[in-house]
Protein backbone atom coordinates (compact mmCIF):
# COMPACT_ATOMS: atom_id res chain seq x y z
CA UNK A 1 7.66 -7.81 -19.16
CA UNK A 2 7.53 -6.61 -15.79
CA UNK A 3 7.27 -9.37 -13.08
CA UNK A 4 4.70 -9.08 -10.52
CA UNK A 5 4.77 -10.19 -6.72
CA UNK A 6 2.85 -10.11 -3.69
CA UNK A 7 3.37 -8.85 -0.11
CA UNK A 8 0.75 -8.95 2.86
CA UNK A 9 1.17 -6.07 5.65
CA UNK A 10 -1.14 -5.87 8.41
CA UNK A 11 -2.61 -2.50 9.09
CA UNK A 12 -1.36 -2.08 12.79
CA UNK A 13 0.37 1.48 11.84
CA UNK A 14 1.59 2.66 14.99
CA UNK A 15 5.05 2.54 12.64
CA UNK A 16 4.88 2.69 8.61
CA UNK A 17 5.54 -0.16 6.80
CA UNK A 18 8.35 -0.69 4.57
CA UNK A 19 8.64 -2.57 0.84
CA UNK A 20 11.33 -3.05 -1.55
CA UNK A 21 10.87 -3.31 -5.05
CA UNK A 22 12.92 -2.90 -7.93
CA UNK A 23 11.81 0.08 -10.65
CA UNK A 24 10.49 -2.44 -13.16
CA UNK A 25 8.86 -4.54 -11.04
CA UNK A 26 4.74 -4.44 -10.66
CA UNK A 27 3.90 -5.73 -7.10
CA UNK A 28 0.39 -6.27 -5.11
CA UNK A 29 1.02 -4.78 -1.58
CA UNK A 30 -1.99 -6.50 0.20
CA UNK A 31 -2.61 -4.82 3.90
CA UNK A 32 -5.09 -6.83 5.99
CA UNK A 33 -6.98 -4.54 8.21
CA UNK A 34 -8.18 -7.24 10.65
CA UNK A 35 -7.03 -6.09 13.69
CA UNK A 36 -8.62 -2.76 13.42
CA UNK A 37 -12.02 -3.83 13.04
CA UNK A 38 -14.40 -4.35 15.80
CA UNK A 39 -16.45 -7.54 15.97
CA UNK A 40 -18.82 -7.77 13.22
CA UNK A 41 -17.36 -4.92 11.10
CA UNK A 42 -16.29 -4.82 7.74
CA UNK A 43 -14.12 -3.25 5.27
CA UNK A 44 -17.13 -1.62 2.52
CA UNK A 45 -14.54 0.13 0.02
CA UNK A 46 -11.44 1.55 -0.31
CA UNK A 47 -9.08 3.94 -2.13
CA UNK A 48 -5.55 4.14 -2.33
CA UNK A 49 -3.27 6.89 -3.76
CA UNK A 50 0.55 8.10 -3.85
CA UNK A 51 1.84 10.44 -1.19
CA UNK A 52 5.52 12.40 -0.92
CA UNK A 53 7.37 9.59 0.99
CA UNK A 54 9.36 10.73 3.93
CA UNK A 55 12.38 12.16 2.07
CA UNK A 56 9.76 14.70 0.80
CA UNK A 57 10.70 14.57 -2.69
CA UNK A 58 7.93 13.97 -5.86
CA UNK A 59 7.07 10.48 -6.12
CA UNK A 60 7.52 8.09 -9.30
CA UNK A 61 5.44 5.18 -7.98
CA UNK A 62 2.38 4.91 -9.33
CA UNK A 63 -0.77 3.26 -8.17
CA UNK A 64 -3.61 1.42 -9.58
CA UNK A 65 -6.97 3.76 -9.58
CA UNK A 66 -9.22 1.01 -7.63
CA UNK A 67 -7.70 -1.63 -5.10
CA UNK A 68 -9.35 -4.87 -4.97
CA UNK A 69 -10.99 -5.36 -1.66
CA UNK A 70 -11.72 -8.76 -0.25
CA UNK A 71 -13.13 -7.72 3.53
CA UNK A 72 -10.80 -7.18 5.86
CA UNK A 73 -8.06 -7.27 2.71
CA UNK A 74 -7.54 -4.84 0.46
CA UNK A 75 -4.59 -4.84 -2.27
CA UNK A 76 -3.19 -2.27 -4.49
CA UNK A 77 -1.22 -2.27 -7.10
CA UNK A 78 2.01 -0.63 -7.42
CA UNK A 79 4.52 -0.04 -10.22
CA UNK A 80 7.63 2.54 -11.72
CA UNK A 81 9.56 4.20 -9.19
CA UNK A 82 13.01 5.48 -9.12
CA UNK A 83 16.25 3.73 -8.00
CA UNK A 84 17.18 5.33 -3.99
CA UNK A 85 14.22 7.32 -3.60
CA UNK A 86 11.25 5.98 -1.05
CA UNK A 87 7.48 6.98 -1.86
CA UNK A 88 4.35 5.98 0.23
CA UNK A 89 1.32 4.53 -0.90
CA UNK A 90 -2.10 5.39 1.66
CA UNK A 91 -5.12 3.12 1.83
CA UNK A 92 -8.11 4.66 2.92
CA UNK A 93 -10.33 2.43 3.94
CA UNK A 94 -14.22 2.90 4.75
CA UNK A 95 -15.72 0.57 7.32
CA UNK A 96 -19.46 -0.78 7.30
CA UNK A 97 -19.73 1.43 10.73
CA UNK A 98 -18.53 4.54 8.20
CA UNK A 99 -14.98 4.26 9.97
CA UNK A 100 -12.48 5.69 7.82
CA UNK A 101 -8.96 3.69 8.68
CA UNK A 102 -5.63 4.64 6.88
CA UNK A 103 -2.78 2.67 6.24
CA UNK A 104 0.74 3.83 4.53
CA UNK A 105 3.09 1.62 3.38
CA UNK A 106 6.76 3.22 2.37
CA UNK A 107 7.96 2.31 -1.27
CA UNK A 108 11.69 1.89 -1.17
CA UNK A 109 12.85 1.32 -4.85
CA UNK A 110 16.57 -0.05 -5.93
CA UNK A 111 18.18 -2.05 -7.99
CA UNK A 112 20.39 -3.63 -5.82
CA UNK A 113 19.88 -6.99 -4.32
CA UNK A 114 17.58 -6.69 -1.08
């Protein structure tokens, strides 16, 4: 049975983000978008969805269809992978002002101890 975990990012993304995860585990990667909102605004859906990670190869993570959004937080769920390659997840998120903000997070799978 896969094991399932939790991480919080905060959507600042003037770098990516990077998590570690082994290839069975099933994690929630939760990115608060907080600090990108203006006073007043909220968060009215998102998406997420797989992207080639930097090493440009095909990604094996996959991602749950619908993230569950709690304004300003929005989590998805990510599973699989393949030990030593990196994917990236993006969260597209659509404010109440019809903002669109983005967010990727880097996937970096192993099995080795992080």
């Amino acid at each position: 049975v896969p094991t399932r975990n939790r991480v919080v990012l905060e959507a600042q993304m003037s770098f990516p983000t990077v998590f570690q995860k082994y290839p069975t585990e099933v994690v929630d990667i939760t990115i608060d978008f907080t600090n990108r909102l203006a006073g007043g605004e909220t968060i009215s859906s998102v998406a997420a969805s797989v992207i080639p990670g930097p090493s440009g190869t095909t990604p094996t993570i996959t991602v749950g269809a619908v993230p569950s959004l709690s304004s300003p937080v929005a989590t998805a769920v990510v599973s699989g992978g393949t030990d030593g390659q990196t994917d990236s997840i993006q969260v597209i998120a659509t404010t109440s002002t019809s903002e669109h903000l983005a967010a990727v997070v880097d996937v970096a799978v192993s099995v080795r101890d992080f």
